[in-house]
PDB file of N, CA and C in Angstrom:
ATOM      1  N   UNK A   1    -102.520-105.695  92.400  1.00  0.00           N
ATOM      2  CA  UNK A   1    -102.221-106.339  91.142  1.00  0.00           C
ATOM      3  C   UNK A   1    -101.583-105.356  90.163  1.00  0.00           C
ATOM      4  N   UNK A   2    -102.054-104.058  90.445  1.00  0.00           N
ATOM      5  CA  UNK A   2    -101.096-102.650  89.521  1.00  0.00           C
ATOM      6  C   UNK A   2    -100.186-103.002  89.741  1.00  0.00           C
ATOM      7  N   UNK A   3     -99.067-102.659  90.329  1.00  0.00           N
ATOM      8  CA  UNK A   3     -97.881-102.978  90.462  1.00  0.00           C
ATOM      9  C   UNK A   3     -97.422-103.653  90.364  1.00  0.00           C
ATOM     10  N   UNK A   4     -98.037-104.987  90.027  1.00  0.00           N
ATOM     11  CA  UNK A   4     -96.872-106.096  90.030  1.00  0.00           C
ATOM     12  C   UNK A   4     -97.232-106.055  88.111  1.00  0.00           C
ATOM     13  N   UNK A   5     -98.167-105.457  87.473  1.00  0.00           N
ATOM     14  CA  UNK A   5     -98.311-106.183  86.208  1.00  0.00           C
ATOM     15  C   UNK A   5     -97.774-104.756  85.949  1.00  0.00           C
ATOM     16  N   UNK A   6     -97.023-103.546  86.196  1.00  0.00           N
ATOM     17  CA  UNK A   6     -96.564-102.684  85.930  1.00  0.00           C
ATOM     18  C   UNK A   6     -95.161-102.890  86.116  1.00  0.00           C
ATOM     19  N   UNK A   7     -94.042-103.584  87.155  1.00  0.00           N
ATOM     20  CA  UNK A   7     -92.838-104.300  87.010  1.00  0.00           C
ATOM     21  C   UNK A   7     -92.674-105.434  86.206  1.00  0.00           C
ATOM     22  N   UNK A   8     -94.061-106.022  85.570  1.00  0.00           N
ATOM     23  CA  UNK A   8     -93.102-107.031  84.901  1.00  0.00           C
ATOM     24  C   UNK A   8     -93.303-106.372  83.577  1.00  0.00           C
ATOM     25  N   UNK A   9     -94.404-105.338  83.144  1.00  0.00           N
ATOM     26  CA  UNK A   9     -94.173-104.897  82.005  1.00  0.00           C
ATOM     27  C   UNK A   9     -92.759-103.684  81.719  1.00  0.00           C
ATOM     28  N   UNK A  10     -92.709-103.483  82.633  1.00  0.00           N
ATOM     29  CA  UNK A  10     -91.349-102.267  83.034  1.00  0.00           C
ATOM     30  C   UNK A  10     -89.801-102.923  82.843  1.00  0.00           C
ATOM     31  N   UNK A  11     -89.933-104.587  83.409  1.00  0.00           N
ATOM     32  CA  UNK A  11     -89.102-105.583  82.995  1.00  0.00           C
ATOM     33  C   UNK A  11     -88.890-106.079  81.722  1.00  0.00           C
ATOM     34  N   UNK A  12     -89.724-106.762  80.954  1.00  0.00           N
ATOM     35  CA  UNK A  12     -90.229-106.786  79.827  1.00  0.00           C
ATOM     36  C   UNK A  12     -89.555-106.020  78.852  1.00  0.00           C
ATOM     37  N   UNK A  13     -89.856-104.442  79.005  1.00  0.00           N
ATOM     38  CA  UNK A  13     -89.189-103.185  78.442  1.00  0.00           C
ATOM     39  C   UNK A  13     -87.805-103.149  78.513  1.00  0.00           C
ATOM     40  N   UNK A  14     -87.669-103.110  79.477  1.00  0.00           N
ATOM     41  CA  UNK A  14     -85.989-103.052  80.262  1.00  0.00           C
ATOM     42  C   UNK A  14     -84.879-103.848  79.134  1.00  0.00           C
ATOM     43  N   UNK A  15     -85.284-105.260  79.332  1.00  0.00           N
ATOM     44  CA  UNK A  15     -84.706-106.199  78.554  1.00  0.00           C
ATOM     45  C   UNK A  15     -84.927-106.171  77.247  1.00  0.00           C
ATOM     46  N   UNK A  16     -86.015-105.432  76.268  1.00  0.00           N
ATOM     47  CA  UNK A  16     -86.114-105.153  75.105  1.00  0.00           C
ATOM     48  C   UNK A  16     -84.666-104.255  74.689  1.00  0.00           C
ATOM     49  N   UNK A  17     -84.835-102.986  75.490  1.00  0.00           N
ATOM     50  CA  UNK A  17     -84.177-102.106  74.911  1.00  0.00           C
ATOM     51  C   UNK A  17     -82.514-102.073  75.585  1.00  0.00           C
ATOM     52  N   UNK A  18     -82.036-103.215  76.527  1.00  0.00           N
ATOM     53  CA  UNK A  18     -80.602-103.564  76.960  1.00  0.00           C
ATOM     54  C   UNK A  18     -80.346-104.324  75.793  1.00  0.00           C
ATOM     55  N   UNK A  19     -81.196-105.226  75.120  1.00  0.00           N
ATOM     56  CA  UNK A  19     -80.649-106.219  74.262  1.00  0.00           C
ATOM     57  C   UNK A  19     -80.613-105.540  72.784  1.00  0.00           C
ATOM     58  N   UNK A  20     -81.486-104.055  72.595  1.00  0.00           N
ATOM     59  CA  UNK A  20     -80.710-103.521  71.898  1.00  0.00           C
ATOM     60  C   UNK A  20     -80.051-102.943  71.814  1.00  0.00           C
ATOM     61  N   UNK A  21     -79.760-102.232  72.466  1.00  0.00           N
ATOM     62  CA  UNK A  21     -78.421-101.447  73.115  1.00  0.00           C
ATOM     63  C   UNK A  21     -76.801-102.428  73.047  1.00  0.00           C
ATOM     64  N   UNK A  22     -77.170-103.386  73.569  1.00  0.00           N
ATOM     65  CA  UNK A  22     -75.984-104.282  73.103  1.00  0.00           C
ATOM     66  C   UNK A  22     -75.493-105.183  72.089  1.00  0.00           C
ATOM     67  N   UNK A  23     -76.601-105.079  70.981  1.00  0.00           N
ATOM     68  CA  UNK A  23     -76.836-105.490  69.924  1.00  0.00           C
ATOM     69  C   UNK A  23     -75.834-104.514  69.413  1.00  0.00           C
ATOM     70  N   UNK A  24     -75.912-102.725  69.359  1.00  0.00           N
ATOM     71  CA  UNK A  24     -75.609-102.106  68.348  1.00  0.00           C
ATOM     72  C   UNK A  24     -74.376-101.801  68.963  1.00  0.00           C
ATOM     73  N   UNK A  25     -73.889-101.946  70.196  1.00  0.00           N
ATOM     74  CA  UNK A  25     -72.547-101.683  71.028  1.00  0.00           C
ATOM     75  C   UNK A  25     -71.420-102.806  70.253  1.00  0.00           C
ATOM     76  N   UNK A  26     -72.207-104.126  70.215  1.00  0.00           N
ATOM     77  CA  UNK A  26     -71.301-105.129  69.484  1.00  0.00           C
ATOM     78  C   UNK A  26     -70.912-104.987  67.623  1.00  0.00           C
ATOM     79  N   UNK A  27     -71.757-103.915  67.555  1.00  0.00           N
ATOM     80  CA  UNK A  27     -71.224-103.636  66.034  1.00  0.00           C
ATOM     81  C   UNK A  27     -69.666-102.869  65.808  1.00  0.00           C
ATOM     82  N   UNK A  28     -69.581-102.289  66.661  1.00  0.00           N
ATOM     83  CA  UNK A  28     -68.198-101.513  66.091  1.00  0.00           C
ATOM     84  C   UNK A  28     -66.946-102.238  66.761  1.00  0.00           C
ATOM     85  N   UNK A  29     -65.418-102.023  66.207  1.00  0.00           N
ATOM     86  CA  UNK A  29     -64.779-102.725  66.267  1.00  0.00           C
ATOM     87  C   UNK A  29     -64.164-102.965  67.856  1.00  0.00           C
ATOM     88  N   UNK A  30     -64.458-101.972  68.720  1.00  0.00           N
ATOM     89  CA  UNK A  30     -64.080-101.958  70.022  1.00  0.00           C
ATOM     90  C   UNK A  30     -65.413-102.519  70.936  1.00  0.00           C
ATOM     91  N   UNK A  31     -66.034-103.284  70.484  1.00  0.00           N
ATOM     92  CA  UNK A  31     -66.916-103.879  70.737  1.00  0.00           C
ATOM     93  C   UNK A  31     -67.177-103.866  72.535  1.00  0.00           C
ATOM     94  N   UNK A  32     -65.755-104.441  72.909  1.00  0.00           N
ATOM     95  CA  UNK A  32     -66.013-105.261  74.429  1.00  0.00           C
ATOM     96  C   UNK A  32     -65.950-104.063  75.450  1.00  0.00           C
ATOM     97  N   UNK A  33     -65.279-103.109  75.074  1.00  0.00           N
ATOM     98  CA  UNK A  33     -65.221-101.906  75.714  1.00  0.00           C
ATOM     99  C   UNK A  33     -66.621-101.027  75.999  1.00  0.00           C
ATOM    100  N   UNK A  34     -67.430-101.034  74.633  1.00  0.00           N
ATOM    101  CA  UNK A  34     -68.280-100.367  74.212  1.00  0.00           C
ATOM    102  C   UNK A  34     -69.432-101.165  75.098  1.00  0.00           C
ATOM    103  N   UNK A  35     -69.494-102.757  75.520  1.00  0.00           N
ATOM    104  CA  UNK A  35     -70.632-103.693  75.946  1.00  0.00           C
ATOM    105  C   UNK A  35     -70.267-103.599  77.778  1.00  0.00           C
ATOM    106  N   UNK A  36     -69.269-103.173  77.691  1.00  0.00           N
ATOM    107  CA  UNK A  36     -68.646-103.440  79.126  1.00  0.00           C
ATOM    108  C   UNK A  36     -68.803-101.940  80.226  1.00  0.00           C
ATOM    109  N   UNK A  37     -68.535-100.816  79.285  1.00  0.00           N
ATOM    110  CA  UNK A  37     -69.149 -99.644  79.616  1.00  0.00           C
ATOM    111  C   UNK A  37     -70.368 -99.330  79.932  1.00  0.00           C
ATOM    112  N   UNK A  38     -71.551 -99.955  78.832  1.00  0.00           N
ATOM    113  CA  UNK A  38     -72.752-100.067  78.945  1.00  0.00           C
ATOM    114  C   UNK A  38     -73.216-100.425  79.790  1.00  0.00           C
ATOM    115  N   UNK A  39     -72.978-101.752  80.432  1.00  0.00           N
ATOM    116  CA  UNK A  39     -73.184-102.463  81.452  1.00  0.00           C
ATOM    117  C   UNK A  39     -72.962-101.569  82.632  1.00  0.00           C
ATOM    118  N   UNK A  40     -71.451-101.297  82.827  1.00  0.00           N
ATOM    119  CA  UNK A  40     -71.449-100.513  84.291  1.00  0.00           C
ATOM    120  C   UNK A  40     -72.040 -99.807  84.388  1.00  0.00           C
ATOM    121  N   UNK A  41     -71.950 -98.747  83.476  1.00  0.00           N
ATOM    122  CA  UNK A  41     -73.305 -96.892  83.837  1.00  0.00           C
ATOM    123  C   UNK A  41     -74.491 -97.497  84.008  1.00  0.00           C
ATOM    124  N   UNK A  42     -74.930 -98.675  83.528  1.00  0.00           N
ATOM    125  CA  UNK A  42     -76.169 -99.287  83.978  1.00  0.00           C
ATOM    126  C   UNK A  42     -76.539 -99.513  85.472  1.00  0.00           C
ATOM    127  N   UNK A  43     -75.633-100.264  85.796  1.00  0.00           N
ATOM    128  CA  UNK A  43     -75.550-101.077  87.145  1.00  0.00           C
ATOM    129  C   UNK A  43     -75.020 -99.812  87.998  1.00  0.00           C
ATOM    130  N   UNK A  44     -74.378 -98.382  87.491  1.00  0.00           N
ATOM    131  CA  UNK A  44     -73.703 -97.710  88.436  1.00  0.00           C
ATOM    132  C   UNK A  44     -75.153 -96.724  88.793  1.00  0.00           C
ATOM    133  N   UNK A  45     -75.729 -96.644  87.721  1.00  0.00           N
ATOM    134  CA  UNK A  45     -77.564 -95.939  87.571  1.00  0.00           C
ATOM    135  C   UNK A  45     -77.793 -96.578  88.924  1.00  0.00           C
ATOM    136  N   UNK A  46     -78.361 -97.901  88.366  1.00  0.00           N
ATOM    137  CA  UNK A  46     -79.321 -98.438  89.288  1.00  0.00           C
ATOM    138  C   UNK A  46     -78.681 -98.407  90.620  1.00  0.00           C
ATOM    139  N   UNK A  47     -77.586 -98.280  91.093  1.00  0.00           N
ATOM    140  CA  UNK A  47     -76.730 -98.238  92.655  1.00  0.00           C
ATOM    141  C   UNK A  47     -77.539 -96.737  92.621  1.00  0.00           C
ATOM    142  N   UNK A  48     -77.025 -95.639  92.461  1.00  0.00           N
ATOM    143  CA  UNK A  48     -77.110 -94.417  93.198  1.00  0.00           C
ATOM    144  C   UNK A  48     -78.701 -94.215  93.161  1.00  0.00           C
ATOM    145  N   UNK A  49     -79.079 -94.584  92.290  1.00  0.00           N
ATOM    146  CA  UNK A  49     -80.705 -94.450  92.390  1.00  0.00           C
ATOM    147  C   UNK A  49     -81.635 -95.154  93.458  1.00  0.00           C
ATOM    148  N   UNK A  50     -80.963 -96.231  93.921  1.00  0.00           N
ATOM    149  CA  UNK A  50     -81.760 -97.154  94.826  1.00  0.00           C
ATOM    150  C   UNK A  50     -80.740 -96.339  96.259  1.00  0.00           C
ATOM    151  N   UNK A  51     -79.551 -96.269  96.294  1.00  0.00           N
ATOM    152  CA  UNK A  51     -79.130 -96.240  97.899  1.00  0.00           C
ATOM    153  C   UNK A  51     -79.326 -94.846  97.992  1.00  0.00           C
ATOM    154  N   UNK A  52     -79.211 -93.405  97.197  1.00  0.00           N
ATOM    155  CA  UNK A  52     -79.392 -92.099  97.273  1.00  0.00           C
ATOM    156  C   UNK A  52     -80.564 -91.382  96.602  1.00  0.00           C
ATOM    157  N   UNK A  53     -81.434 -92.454  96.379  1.00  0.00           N
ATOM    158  CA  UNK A  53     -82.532 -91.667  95.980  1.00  0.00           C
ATOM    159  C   UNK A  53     -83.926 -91.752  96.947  1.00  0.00           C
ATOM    160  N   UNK A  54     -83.658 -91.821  98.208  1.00  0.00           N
ATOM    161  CA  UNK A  54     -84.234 -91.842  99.465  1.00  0.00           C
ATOM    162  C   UNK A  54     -84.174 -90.204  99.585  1.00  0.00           C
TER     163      UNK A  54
END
């Protein structure tokens, strides 16, 4: 039961602090660049971490 109530609080978190992160990315005038960047180094994280962190 640890683990699973430790991913959804880890989830939980996750999505707190992406939605602010893209909250304050959409403030400046290059906005889509700034939300679109964010996103990839995100998703490029989570790739090398899951297939090379064996």
């Amino acid at each position: 039961m640890k683990p699973s109530l430790l991913a959804f609080v880890a989830g939980i978190l996750l999505t707190v602090a992406l939605e602010e992160m893209l909250t304050k990315a959409h403030e400046r005038p290059d906005s889509k660049w700034a939300a679109l960047f964010l996103s990839g180094g995100f998703a490029l994280f989570t790739f090398l971490s899951v297939y090379l962190g064996e």
